[in-house]
C-alpha atoms as a PDB file:
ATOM      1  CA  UNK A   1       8.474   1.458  16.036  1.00  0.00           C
ATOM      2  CA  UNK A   2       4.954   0.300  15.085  1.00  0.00           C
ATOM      3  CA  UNK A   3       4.625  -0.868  11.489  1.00  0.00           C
ATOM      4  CA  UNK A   4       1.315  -1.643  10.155  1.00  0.00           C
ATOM      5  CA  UNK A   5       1.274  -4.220   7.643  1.00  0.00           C
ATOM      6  CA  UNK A   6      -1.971  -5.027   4.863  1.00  0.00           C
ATOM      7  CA  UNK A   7      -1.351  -7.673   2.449  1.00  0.00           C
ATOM      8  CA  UNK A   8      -3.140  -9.181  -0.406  1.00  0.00           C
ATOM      9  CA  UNK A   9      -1.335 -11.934  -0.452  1.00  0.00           C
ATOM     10  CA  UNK A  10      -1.608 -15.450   1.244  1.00  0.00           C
ATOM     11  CA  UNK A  11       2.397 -15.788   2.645  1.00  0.00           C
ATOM     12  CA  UNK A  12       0.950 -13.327   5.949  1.00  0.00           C
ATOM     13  CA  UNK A  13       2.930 -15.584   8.141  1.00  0.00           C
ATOM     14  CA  UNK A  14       5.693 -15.563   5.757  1.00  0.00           C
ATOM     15  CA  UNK A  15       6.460 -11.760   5.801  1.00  0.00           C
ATOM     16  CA  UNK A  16       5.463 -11.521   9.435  1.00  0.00           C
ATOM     17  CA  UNK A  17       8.784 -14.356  10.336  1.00  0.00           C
ATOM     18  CA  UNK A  18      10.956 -12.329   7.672  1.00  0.00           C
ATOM     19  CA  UNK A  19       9.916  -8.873   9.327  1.00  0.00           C
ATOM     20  CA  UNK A  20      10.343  -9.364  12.749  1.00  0.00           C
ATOM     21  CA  UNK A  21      13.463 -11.576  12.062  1.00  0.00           C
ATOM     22  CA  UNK A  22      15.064  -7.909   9.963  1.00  0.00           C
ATOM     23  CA  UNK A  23      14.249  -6.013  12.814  1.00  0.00           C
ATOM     24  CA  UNK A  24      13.488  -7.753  16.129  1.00  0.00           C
ATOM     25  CA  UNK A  25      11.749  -4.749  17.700  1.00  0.00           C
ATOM     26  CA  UNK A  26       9.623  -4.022  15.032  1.00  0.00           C
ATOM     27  CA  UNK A  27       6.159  -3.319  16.498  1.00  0.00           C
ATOM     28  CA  UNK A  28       4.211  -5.159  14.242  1.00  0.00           C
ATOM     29  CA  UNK A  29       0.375  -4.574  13.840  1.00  0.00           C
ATOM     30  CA  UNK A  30      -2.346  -5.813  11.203  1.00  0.00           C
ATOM     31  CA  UNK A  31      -6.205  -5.282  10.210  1.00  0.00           C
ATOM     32  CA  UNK A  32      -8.600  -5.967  11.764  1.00  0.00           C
ATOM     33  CA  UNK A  33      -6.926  -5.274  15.404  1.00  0.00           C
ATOM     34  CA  UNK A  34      -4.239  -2.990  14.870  1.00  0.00           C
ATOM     35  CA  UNK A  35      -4.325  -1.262  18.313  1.00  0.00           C
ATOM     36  CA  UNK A  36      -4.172   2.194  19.142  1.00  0.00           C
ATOM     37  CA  UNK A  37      -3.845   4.618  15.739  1.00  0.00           C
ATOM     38  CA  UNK A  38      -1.408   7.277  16.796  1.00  0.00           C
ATOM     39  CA  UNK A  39       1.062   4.493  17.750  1.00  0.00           C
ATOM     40  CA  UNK A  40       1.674   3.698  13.623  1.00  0.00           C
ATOM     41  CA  UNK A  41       4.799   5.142  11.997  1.00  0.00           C
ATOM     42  CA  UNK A  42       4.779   3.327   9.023  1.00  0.00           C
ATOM     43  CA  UNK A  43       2.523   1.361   6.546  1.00  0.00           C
ATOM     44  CA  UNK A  44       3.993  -1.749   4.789  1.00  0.00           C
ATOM     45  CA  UNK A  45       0.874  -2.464   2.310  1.00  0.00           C
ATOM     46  CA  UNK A  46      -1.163  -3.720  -0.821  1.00  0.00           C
ATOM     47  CA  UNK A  47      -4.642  -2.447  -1.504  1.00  0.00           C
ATOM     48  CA  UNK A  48      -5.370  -0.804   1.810  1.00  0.00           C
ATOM     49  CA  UNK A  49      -8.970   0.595   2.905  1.00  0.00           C
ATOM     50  CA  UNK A  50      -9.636   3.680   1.118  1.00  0.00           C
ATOM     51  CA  UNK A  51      -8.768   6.360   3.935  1.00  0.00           C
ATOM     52  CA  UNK A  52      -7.277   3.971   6.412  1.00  0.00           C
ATOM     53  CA  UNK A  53      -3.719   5.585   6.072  1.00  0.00           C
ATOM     54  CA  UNK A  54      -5.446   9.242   6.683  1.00  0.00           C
ATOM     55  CA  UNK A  55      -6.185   7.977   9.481  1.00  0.00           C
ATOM     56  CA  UNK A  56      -2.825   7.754  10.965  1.00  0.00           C
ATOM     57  CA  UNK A  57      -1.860  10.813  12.591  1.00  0.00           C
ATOM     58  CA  UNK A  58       1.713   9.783  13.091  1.00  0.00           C
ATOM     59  CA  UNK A  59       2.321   8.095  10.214  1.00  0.00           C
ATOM     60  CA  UNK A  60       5.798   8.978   8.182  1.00  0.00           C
ATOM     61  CA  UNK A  61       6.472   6.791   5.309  1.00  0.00           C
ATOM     62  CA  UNK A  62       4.171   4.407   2.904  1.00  0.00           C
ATOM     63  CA  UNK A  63       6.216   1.705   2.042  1.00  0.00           C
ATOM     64  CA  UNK A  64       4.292  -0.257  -0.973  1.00  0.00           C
ATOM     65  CA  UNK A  65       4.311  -4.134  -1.620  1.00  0.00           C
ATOM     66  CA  UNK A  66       4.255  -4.128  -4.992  1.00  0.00           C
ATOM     67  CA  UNK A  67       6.364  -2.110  -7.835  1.00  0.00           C
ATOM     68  CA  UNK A  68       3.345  -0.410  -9.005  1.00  0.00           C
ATOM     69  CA  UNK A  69       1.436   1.879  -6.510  1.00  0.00           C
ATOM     70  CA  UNK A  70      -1.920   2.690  -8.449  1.00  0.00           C
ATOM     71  CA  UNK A  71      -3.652   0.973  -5.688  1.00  0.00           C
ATOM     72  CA  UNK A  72      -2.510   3.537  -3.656  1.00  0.00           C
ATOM     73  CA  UNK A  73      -3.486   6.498  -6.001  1.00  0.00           C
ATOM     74  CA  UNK A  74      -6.834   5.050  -6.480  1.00  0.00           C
ATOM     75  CA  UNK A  75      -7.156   6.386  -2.676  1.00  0.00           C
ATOM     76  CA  UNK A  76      -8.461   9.740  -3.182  1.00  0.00           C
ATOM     77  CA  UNK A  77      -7.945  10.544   1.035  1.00  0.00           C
ATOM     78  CA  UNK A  78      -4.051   9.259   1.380  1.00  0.00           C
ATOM     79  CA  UNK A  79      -2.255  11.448   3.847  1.00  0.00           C
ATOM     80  CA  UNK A  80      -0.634  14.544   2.639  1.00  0.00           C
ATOM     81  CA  UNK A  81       3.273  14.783   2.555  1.00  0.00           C
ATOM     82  CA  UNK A  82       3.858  11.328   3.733  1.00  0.00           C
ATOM     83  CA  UNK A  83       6.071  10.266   1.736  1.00  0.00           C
ATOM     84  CA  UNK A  84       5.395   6.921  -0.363  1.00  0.00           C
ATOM     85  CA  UNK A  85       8.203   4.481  -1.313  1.00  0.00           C
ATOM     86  CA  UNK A  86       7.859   1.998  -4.356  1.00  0.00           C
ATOM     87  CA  UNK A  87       9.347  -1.713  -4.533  1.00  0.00           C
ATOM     88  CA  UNK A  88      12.365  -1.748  -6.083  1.00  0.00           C
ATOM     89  CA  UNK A  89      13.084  -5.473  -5.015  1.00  0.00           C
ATOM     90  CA  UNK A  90      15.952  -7.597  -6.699  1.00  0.00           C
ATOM     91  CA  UNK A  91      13.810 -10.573  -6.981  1.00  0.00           C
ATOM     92  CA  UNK A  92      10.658  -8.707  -8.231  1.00  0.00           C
ATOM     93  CA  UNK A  93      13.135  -7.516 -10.843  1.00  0.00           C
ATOM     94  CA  UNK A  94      14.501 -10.830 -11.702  1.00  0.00           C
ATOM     95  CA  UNK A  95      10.788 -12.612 -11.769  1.00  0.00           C
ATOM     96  CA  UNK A  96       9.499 -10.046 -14.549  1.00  0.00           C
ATOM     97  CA  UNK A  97      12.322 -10.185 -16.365  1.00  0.00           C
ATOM     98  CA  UNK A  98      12.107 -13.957 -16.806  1.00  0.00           C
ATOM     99  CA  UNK A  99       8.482 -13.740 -17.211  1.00  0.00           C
ATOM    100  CA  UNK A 100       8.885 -10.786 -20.627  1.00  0.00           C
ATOM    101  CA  UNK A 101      11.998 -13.150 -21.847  1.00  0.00           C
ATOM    102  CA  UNK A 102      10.273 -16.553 -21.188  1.00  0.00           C
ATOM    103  CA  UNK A 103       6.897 -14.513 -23.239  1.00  0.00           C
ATOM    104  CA  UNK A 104       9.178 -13.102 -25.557  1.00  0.00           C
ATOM    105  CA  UNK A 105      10.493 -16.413 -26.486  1.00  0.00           C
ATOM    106  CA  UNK A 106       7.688 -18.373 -26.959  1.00  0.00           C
ATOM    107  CA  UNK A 107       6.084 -16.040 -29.540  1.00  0.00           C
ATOM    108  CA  UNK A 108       9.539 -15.809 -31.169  1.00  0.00           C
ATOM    109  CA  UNK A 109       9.761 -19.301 -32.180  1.00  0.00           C
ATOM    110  CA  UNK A 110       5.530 -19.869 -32.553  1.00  0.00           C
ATOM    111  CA  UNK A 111       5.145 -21.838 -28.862  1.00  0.00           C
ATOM    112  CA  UNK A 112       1.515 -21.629 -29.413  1.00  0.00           C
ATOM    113  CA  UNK A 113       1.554 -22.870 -33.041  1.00  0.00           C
ATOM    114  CA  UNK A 114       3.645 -25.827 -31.679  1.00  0.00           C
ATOM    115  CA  UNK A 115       1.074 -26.521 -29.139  1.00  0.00           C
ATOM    116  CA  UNK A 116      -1.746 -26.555 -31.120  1.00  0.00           C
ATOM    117  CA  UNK A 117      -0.165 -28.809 -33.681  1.00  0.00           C
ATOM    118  CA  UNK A 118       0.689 -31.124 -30.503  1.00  0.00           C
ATOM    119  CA  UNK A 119      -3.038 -31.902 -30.209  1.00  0.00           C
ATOM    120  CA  UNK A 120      -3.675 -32.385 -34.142  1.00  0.00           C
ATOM    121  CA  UNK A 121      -0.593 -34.327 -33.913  1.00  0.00           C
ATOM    122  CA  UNK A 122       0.854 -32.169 -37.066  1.00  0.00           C
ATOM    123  CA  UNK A 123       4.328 -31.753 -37.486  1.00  0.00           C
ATOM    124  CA  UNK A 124       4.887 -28.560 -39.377  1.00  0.00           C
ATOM    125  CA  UNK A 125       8.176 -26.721 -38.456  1.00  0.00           C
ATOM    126  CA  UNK A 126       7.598 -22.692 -38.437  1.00  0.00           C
ATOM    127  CA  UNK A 127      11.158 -21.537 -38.983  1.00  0.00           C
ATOM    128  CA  UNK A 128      11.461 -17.909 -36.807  1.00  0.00           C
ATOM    129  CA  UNK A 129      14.162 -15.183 -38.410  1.00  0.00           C
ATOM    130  CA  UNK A 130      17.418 -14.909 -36.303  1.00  0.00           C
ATOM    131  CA  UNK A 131      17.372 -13.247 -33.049  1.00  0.00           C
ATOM    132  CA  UNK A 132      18.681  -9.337 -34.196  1.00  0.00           C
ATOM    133  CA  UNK A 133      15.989  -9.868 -37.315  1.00  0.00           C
ATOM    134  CA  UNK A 134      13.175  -9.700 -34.708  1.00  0.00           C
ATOM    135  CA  UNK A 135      12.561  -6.086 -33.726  1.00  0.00           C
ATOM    136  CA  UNK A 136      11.018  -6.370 -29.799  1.00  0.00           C
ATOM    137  CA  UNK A 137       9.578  -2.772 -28.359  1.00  0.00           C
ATOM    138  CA  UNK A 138       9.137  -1.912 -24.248  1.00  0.00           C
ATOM    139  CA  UNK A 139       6.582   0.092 -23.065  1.00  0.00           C
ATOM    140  CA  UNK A 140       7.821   1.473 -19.900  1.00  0.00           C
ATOM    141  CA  UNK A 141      11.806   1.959 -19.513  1.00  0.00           C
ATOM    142  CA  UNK A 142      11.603   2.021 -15.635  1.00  0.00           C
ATOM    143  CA  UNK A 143      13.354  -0.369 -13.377  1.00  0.00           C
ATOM    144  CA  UNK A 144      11.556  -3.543 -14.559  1.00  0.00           C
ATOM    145  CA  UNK A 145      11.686  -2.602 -18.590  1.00  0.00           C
ATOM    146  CA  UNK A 146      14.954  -1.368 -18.216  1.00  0.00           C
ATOM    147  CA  UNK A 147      15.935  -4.897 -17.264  1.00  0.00           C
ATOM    148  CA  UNK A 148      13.890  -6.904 -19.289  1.00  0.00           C
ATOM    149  CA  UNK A 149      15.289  -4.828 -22.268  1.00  0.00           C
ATOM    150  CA  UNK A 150      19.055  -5.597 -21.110  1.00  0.00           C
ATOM    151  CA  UNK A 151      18.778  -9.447 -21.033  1.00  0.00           C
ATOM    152  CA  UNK A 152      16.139  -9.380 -24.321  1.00  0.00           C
ATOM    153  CA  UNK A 153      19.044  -7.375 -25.953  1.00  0.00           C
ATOM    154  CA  UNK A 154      21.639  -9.804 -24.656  1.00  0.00           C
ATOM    155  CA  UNK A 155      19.770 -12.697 -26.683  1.00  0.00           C
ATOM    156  CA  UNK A 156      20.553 -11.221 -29.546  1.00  0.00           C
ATOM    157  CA  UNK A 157      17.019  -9.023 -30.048  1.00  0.00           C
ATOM    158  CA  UNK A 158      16.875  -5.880 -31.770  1.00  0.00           C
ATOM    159  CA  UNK A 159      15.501  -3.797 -28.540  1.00  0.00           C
ATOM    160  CA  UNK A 160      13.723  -0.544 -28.754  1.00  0.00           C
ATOM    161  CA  UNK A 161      12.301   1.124 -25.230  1.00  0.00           C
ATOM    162  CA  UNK A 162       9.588   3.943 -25.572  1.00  0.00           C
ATOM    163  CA  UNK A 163       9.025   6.135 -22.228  1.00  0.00           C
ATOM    164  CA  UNK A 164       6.807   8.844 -21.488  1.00  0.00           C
ATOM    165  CA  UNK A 165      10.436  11.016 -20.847  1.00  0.00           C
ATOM    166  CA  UNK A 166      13.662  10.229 -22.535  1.00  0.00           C
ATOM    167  CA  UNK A 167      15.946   7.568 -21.104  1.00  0.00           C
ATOM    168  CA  UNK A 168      19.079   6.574 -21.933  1.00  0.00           C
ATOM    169  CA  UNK A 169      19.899   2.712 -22.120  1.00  0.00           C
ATOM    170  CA  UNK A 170      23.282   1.352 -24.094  1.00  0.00           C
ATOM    171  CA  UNK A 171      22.542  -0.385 -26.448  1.00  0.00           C
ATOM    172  CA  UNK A 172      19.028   0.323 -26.611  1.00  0.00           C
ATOM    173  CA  UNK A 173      17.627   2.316 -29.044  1.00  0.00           C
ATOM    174  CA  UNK A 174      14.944   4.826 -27.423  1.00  0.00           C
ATOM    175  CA  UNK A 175      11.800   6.598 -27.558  1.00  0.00           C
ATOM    176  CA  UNK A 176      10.407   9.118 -25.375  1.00  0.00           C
ATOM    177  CA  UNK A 177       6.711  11.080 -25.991  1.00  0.00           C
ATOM    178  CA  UNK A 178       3.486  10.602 -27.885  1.00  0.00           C
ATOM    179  CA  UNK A 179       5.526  12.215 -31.090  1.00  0.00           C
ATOM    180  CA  UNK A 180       7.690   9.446 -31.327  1.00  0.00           C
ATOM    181  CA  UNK A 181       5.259   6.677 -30.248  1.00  0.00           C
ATOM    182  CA  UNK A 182       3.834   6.498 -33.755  1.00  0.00           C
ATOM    183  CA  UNK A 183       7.295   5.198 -35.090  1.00  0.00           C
ATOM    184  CA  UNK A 184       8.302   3.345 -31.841  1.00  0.00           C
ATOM    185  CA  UNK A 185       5.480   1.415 -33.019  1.00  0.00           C
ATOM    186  CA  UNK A 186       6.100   1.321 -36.603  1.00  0.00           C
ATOM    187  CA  UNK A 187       9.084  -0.757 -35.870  1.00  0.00           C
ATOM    188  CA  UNK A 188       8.049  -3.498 -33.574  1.00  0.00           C
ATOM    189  CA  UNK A 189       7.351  -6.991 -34.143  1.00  0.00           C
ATOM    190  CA  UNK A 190       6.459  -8.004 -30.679  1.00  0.00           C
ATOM    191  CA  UNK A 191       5.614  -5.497 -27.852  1.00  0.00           C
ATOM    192  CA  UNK A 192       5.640  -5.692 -23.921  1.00  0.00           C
ATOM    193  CA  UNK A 193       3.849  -3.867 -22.094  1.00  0.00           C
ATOM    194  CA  UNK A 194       5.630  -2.942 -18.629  1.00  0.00           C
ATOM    195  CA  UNK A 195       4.130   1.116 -18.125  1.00  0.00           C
ATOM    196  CA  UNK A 196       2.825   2.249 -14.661  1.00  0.00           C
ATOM    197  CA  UNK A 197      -0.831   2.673 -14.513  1.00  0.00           C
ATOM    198  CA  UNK A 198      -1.556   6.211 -14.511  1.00  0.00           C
ATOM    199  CA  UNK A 199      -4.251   8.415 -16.257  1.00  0.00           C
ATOM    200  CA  UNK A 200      -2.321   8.914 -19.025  1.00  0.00           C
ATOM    201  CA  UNK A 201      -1.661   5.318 -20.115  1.00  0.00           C
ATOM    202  CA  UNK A 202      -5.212   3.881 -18.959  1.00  0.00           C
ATOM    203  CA  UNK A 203      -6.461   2.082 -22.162  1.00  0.00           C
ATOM    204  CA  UNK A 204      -3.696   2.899 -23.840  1.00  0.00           C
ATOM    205  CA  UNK A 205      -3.295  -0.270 -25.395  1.00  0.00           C
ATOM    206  CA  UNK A 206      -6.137  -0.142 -28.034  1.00  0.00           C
ATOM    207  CA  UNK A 207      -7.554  -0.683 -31.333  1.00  0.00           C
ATOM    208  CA  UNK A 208      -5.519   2.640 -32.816  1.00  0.00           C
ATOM    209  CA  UNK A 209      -2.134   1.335 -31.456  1.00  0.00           C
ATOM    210  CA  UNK A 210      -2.942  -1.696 -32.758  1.00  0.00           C
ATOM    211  CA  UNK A 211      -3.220  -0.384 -35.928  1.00  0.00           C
ATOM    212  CA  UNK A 212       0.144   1.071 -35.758  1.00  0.00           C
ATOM    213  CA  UNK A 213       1.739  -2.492 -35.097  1.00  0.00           C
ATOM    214  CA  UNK A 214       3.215  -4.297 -38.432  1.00  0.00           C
ATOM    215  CA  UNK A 215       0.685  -7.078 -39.170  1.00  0.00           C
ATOM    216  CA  UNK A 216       1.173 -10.399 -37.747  1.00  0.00           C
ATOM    217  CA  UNK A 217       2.798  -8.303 -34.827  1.00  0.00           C
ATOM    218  CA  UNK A 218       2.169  -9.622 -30.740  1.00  0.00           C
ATOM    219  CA  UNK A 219       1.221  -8.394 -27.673  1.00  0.00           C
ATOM    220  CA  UNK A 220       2.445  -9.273 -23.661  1.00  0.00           C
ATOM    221  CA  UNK A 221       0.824  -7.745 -21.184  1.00  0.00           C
ATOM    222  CA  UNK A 222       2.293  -7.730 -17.929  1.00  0.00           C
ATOM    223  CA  UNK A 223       1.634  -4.025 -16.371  1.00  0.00           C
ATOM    224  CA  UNK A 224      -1.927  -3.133 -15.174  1.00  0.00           C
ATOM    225  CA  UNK A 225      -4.882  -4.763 -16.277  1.00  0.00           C
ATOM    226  CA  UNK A 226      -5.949  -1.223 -16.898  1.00  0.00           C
ATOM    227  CA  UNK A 227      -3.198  -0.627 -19.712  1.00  0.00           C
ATOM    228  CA  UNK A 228      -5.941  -2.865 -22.370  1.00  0.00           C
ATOM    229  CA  UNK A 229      -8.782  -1.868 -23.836  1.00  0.00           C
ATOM    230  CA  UNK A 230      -9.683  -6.066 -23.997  1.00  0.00           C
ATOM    231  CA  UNK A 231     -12.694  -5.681 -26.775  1.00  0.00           C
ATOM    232  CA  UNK A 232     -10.155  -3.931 -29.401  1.00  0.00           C
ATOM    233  CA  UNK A 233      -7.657  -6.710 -28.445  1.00  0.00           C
ATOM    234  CA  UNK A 234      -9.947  -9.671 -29.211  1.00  0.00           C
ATOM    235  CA  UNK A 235     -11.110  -7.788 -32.475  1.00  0.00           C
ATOM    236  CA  UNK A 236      -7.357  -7.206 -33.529  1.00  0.00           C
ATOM    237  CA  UNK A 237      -6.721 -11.178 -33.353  1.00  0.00           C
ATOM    238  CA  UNK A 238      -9.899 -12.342 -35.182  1.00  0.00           C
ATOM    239  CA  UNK A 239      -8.766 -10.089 -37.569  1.00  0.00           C
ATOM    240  CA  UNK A 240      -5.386 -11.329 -37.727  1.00  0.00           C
ATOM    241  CA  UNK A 241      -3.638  -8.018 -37.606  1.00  0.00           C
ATOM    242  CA  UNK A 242      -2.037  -9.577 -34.661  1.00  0.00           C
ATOM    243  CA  UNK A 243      -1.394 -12.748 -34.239  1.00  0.00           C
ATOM    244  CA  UNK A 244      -0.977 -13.285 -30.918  1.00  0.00           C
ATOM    245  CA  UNK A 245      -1.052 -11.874 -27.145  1.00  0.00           C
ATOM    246  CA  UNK A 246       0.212 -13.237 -23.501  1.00  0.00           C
ATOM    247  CA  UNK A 247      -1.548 -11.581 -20.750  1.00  0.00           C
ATOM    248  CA  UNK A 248      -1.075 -11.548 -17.011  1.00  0.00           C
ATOM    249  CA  UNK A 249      -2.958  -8.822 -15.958  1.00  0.00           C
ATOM    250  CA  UNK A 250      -6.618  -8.029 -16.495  1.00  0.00           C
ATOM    251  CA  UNK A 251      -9.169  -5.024 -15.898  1.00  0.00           C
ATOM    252  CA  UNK A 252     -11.057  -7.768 -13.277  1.00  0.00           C
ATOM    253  CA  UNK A 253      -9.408 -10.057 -11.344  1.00  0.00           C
ATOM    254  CA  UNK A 254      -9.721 -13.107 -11.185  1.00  0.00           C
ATOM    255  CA  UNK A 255     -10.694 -12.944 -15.067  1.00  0.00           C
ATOM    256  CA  UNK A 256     -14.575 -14.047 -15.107  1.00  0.00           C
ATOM    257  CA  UNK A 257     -15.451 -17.707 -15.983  1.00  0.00           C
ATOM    258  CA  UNK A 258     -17.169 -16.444 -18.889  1.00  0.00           C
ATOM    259  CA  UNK A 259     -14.481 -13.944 -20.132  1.00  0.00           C
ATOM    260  CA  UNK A 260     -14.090 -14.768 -24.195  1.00  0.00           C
ATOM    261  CA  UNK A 261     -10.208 -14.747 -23.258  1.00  0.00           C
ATOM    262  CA  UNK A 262      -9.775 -17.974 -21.950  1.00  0.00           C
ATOM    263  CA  UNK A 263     -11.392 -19.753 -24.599  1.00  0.00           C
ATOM    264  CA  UNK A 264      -8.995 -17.802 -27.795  1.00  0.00           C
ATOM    265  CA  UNK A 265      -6.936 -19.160 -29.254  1.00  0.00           C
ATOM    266  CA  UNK A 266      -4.657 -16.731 -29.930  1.00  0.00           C
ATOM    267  CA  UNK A 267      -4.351 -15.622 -26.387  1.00  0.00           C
ATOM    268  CA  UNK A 268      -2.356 -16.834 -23.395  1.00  0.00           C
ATOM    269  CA  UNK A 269      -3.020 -16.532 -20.032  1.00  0.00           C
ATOM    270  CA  UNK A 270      -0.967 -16.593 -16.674  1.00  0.00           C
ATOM    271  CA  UNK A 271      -2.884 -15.504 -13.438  1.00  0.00           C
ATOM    272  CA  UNK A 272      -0.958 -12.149 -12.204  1.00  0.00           C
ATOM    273  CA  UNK A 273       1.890 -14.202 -11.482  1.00  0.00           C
ATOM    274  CA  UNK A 274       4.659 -12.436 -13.211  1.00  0.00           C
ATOM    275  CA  UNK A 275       6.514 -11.843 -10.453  1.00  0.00           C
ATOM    276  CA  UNK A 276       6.292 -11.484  -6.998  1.00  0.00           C
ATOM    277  CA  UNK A 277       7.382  -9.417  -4.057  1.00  0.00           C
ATOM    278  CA  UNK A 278       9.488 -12.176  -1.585  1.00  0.00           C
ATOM    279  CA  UNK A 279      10.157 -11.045   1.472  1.00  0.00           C
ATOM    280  CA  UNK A 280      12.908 -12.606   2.232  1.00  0.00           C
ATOM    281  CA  UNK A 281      14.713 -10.022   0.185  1.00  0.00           C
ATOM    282  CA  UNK A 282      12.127  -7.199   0.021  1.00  0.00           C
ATOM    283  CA  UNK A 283      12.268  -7.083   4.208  1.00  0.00           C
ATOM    284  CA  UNK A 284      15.582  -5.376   3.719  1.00  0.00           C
ATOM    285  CA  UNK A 285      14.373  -2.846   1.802  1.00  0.00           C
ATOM    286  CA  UNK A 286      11.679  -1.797   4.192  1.00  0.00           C
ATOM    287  CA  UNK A 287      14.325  -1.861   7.040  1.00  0.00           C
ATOM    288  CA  UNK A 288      16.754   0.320   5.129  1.00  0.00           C
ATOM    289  CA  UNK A 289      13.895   3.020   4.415  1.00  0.00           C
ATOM    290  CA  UNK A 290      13.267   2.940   7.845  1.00  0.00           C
ATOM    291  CA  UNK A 291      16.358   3.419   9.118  1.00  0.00           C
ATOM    292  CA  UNK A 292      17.243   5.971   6.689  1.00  0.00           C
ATOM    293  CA  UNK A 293      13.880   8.033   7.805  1.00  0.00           C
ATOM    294  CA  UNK A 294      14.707   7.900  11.376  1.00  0.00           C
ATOM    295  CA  UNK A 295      18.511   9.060  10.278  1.00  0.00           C
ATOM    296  CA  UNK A 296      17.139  11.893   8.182  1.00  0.00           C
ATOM    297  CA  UNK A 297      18.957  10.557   5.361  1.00  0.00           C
ATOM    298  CA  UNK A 298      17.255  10.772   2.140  1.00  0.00           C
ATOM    299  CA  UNK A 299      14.712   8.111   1.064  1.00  0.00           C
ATOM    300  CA  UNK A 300      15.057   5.828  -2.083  1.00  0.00           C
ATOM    301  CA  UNK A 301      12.778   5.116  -4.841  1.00  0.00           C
ATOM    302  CA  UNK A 302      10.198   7.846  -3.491  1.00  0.00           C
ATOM    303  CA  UNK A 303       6.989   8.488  -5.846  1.00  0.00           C
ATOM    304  CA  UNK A 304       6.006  11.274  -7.162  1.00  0.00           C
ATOM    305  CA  UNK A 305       1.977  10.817  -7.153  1.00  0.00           C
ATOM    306  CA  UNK A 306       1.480  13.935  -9.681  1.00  0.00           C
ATOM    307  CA  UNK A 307       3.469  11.190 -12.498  1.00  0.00           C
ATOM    308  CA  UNK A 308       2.024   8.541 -11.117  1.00  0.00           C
ATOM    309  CA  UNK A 309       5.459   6.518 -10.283  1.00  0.00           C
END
């Protein structure tokens, strides 16, 4: 079986070892010399060429590198009915996770006041309410909010989740819809952002969401860059409706030299390194899909591209 493999990411050699070591007679083939089309049944990738994977006459399954797949449906000429299979990877699970709780955290008990005071040398303790006092709202109850929301909730956090559909989660209170965002909203102190990118929740973090925030409420970004409308952000802090805002992702990356957010004060920033897909546990995943294609069993974590995810 030939497996074509595009990565934006620098471990290449990494996920080549880990590939051919889960299945030794993988075919494996990458740009720019990736051989003869019609021998490619499957696409292991990140950010391919617009219309590469059209291209592929033989091609059965998409598997993508990263949980989110709107670099895929930013391809206006992917192959119809080839299926396309989102990571659903332990460890990319467990990296977010630690990055919303470790973001979650530091606003809770003012990090960033703490470090500012560090280079006044000003010791002025900010005491933070208890942990079920602080009201904490996900955007996005998928697999990645979902947990985040679990181990936020096993802190001691009052959790809410709001979802474009309804979701269950125990002990999580829910919201589902744009008629219960407005009071989703109402009631949260510090919000994550973890939705897929999709046309419905493009800017959708902006100044009239803002508004809806308590005062003094915070923002972590660590979606799609796309999620952010950055200008109504920046105006938001100076005016101290919020007071803060962690941010991983970004409309360009990397974030321009000249790009007012590095230089705010109120805003922290990690280079899209939330999490990442390993492959020493994600290659398992591919293998299984694989298998279960060539099996005619049923494929896992498929997307639906008319949702978005």
């Amino acid at each position: 079986m030939a497996l074509l493999f595009i990565s934006g990411q620098d471990r290449v050699d990494e996920w080549q070892d880990h590939l051919k070591g889960e299945i030794p007679d993988l075919d494996l083939r990458m740009l720019p010399d990736y051989g003869n089309k019609e021998d490619i049944e499957y696409a292991l990738v990140w950010q391919p060429p617009k219309g590469l994977l059209r291209s592929l006459p033989n091609l059965k399954v998409i598997f993508s590198l990263g949980a989110g797949i709107d670099h895929l449906a930013s391809d206006t000429e992917l192959p119809e009915n080839v299926p396309i299979v989102r990571m659903v990877d332990p460890s990319l699970t467990s990296g977010m996770t630690e990055y919303v709780v470790m973001s979650v955290l530091n606003h809770h008990k003012s990090m960033r006041l703490y470090r500012e005071q560090q280079t006044r040398k000003e010791w002025t303790p900010h005491v933070p309410p208890v942990t079920w006092d602080r009201r904490v709202g996900i955007m996005g109850m998928g697999v990645l909010g979902s947990d985040a929301a679990g181990k936020l909730s096993s802190l001691g956090f009052d959790v809410a989740g709001w979802s474009r559909t309804h979701r269950e989660r125990p002990g999580i209170k829910t919201y589902a819809g744009t008629e219960q965002l407005d009071n989703f909203l109402s009631e949260t102190e510090i919000l994550v952002c973890l939705l897929p990118l999709t046309d419905e929740t493009t800017d959708i973090l902006n100044k009239d969401l803002f508004a809806k925030l308590p005062k003094g409420a915070s923002v972590i970004n660590a979606a799609r860059g796309g999620h952010l409308v950055e200008e109504d952000l920046i105006t938001a802090l100076n005016s101290d409706h919020l007071s803060e805002a962690t941010l991983d992702v970004f409309k360009s990356e990397p974030l321009d030299q000249d790009h007012p957010f590095w230089d705010h004060p109120k805003v922290t920033i990690t280079p899209h390194a939330a999490s990442f897909t390993h492959p020493s546990s994600s290659v398992r995943l591919i293998a299984e899909g694989m298998r279960r294609f060539e099996n005619s069993e049923e494929l896992l974590n498929v997307v639906d591209m008319k949702r978005g995810y």
